[in-house]
PDB file of N, CA and C in Angstrom:
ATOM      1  N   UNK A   1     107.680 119.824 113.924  1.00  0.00           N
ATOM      2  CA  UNK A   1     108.279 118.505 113.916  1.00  0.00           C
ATOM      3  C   UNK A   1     107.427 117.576 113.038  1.00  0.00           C
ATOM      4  N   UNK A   2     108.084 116.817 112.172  1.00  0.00           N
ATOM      5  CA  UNK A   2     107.488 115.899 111.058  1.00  0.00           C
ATOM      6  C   UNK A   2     107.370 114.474 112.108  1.00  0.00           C
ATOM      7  N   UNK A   3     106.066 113.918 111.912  1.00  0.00           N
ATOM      8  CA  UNK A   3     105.969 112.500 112.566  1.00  0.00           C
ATOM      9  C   UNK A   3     106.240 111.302 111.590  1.00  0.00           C
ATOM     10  N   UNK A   4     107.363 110.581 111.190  1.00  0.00           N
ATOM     11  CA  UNK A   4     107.761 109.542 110.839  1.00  0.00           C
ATOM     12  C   UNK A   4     106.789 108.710 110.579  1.00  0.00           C
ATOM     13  N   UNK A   5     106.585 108.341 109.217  1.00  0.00           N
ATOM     14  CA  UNK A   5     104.955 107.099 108.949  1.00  0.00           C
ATOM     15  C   UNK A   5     105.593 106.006 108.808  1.00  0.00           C
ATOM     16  N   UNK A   6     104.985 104.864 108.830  1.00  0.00           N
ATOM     17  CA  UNK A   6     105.268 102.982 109.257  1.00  0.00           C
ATOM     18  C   UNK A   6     104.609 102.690 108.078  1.00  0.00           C
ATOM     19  N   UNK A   7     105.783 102.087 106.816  1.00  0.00           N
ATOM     20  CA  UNK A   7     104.724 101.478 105.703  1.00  0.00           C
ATOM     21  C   UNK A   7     103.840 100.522 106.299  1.00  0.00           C
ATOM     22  N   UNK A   8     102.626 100.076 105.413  1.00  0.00           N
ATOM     23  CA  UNK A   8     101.591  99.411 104.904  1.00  0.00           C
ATOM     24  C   UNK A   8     101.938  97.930 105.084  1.00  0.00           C
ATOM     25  N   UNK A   9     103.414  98.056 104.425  1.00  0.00           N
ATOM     26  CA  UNK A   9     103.736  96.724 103.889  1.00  0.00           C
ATOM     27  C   UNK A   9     104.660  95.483 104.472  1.00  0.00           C
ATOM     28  N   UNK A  10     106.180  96.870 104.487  1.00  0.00           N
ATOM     29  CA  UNK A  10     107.195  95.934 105.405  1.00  0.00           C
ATOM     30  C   UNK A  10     107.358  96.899 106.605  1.00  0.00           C
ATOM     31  N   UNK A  11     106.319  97.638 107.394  1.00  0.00           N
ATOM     32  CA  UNK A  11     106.522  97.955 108.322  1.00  0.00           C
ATOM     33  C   UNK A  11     107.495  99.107 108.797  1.00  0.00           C
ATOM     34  N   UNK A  12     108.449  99.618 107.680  1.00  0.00           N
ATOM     35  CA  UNK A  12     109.713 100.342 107.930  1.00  0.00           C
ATOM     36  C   UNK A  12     109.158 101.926 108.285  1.00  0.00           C
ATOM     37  N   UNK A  13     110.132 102.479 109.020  1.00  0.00           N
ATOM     38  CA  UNK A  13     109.745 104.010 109.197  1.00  0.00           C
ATOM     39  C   UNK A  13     110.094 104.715 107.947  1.00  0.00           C
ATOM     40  N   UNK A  14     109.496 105.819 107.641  1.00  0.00           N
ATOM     41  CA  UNK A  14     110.165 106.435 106.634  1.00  0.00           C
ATOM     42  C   UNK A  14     109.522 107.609 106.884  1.00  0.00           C
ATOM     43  N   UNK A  15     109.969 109.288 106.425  1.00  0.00           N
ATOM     44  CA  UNK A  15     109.503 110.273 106.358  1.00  0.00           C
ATOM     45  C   UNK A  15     108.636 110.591 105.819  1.00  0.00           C
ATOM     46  N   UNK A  16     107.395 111.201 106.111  1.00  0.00           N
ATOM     47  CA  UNK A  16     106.224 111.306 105.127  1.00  0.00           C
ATOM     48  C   UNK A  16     106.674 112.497 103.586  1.00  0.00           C
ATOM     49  N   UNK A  17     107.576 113.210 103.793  1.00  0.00           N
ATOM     50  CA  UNK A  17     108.162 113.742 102.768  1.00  0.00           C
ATOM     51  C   UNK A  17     109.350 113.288 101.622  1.00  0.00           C
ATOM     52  N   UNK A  18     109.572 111.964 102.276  1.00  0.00           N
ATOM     53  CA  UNK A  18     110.440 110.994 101.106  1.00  0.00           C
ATOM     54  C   UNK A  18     109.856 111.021  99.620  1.00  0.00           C
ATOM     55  N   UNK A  19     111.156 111.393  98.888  1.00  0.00           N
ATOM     56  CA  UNK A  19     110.306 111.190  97.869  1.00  0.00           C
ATOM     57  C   UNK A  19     110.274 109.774  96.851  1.00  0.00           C
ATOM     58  N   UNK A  20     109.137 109.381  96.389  1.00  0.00           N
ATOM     59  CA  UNK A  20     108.509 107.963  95.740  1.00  0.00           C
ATOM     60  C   UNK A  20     107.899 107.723  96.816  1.00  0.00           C
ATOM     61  N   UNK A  21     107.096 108.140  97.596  1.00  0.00           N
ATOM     62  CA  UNK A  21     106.294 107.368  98.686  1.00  0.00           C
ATOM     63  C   UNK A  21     105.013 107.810  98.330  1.00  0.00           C
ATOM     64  N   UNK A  22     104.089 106.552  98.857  1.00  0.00           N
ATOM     65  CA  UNK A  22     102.351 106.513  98.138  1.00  0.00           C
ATOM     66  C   UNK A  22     101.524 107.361  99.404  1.00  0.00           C
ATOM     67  N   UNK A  23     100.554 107.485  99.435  1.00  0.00           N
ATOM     68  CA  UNK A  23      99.718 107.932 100.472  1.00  0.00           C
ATOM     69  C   UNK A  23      98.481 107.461  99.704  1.00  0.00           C
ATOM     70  N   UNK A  24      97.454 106.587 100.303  1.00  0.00           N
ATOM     71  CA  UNK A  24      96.199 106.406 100.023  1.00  0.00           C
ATOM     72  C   UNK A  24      95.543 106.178 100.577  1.00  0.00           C
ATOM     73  N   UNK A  25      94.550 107.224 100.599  1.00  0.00           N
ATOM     74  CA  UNK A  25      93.103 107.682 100.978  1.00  0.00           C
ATOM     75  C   UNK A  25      91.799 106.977 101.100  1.00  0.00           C
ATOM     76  N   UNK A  26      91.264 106.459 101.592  1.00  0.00           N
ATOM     77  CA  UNK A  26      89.991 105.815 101.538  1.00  0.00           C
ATOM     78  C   UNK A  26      88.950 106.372 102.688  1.00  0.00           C
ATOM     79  N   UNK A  27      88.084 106.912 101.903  1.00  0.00           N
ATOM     80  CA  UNK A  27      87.218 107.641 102.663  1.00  0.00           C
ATOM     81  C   UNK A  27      85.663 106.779 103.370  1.00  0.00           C
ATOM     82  N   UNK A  28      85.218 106.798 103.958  1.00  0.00           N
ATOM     83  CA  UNK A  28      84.661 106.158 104.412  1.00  0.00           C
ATOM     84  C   UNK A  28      83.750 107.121 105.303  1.00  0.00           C
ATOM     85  N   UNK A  29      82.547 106.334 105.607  1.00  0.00           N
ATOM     86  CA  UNK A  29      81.063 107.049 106.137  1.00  0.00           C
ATOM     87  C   UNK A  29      81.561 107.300 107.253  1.00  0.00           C
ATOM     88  N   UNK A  30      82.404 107.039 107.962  1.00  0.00           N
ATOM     89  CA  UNK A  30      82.684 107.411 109.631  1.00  0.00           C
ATOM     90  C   UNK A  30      84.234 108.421 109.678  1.00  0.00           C
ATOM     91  N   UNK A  31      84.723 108.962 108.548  1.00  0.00           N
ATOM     92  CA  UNK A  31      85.670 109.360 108.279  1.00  0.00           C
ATOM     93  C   UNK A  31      86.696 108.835 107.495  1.00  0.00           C
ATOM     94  N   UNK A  32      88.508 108.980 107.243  1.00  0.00           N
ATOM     95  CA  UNK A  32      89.082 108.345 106.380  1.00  0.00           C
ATOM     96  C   UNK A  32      90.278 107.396 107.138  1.00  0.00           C
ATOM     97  N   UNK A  33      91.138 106.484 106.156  1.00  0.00           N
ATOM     98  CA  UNK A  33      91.958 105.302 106.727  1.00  0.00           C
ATOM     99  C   UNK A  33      92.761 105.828 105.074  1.00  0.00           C
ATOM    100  N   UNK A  34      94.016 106.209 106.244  1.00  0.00           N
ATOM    101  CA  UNK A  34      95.275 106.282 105.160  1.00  0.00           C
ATOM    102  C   UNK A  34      96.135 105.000 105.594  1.00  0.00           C
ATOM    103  N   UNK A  35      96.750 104.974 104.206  1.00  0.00           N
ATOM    104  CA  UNK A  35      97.654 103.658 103.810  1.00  0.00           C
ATOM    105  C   UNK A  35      98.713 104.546 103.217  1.00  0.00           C
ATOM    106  N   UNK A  36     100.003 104.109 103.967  1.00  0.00           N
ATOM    107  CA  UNK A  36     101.425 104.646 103.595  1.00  0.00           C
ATOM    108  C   UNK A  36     102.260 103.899 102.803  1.00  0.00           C
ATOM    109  N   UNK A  37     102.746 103.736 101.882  1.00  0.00           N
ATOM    110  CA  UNK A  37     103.856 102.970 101.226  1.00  0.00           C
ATOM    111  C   UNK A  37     105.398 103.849 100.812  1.00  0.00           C
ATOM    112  N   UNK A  38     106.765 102.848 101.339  1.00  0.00           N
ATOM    113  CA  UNK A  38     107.860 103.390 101.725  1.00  0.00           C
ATOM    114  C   UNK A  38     108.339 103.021 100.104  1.00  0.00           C
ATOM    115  N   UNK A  39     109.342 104.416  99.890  1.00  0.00           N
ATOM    116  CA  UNK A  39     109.611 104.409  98.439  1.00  0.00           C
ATOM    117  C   UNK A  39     110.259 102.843  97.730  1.00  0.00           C
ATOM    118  N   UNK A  40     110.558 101.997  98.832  1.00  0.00           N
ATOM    119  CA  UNK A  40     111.234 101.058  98.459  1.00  0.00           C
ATOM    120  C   UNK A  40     109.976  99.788  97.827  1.00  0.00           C
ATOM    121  N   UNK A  41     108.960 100.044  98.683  1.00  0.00           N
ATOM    122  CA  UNK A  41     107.359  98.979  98.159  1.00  0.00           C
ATOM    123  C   UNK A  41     106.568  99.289  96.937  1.00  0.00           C
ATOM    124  N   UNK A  42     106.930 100.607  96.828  1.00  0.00           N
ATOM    125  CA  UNK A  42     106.074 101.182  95.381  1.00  0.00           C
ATOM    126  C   UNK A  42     105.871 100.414  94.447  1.00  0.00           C
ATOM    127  N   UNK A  43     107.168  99.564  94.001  1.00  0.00           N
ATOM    128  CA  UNK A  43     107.184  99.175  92.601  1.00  0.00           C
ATOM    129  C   UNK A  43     106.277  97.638  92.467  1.00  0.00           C
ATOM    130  N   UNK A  44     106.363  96.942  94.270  1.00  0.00           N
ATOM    131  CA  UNK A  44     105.523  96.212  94.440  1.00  0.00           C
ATOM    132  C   UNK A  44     103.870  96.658  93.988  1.00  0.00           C
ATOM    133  N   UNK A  45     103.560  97.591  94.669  1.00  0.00           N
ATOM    134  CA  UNK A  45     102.462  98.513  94.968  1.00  0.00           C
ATOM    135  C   UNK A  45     101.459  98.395  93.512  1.00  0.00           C
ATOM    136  N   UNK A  46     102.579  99.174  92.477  1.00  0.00           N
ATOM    137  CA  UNK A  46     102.289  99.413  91.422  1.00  0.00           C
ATOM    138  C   UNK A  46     101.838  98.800  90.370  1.00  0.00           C
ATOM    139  N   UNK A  47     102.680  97.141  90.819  1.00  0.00           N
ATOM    140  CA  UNK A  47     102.478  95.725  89.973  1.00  0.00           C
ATOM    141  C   UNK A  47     101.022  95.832  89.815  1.00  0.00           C
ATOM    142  N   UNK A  48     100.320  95.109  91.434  1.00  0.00           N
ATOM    143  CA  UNK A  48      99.320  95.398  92.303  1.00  0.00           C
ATOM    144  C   UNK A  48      98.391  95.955  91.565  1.00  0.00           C
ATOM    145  N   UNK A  49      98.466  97.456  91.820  1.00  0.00           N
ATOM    146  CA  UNK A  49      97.492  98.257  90.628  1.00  0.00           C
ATOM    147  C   UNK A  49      97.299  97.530  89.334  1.00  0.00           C
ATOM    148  N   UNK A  50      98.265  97.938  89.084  1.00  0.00           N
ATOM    149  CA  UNK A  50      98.122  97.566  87.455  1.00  0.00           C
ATOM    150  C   UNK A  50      97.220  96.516  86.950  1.00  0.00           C
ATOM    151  N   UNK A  51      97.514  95.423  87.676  1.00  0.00           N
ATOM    152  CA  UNK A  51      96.529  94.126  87.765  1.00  0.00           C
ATOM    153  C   UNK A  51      95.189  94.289  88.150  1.00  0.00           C
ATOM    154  N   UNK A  52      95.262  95.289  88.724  1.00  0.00           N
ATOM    155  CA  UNK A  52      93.278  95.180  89.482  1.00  0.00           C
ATOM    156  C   UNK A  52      92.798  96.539  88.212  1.00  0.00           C
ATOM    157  N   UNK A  53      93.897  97.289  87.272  1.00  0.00           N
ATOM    158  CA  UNK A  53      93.599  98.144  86.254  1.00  0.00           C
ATOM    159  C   UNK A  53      93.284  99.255  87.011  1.00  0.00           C
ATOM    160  N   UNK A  54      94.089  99.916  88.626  1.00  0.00           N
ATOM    161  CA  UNK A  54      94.171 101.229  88.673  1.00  0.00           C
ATOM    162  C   UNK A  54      95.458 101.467  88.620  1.00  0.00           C
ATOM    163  N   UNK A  55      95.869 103.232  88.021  1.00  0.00           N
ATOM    164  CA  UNK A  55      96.809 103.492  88.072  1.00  0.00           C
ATOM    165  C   UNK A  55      97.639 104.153  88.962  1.00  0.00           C
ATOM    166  N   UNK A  56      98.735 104.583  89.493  1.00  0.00           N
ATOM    167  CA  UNK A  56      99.110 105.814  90.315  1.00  0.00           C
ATOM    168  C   UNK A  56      99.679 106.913  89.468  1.00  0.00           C
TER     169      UNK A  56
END
């Protein structure tokens, strides 16, 4: 059974196998903190990047 992820952003459920959806990783000294984004926030997401000069 697949567990349904809660974007980042506007909160919505979406399948972790949707496709256009982000997953990001941040690893950290005590272990990691994932951040989900629903295919519909991406393009927000992406602005975002672009501006701070990372890419996806």
């Amino acid at each position: 059974m697949i567990k349904n992820k809660i974007c980042n952003i506007c909160r919505k459920k979406f399948k972790p196998t949707a496709e256009g959806r982000v997953q990001i990783v941040k690893r950290k000294d005590k272990g990691k903190v994932e951040l989900w984004v629903c295919p519909d926030c991406v393009p927000q997401v992406k602005d975002k990047l672009k501006e701070v000069g990372l890419r996806i």
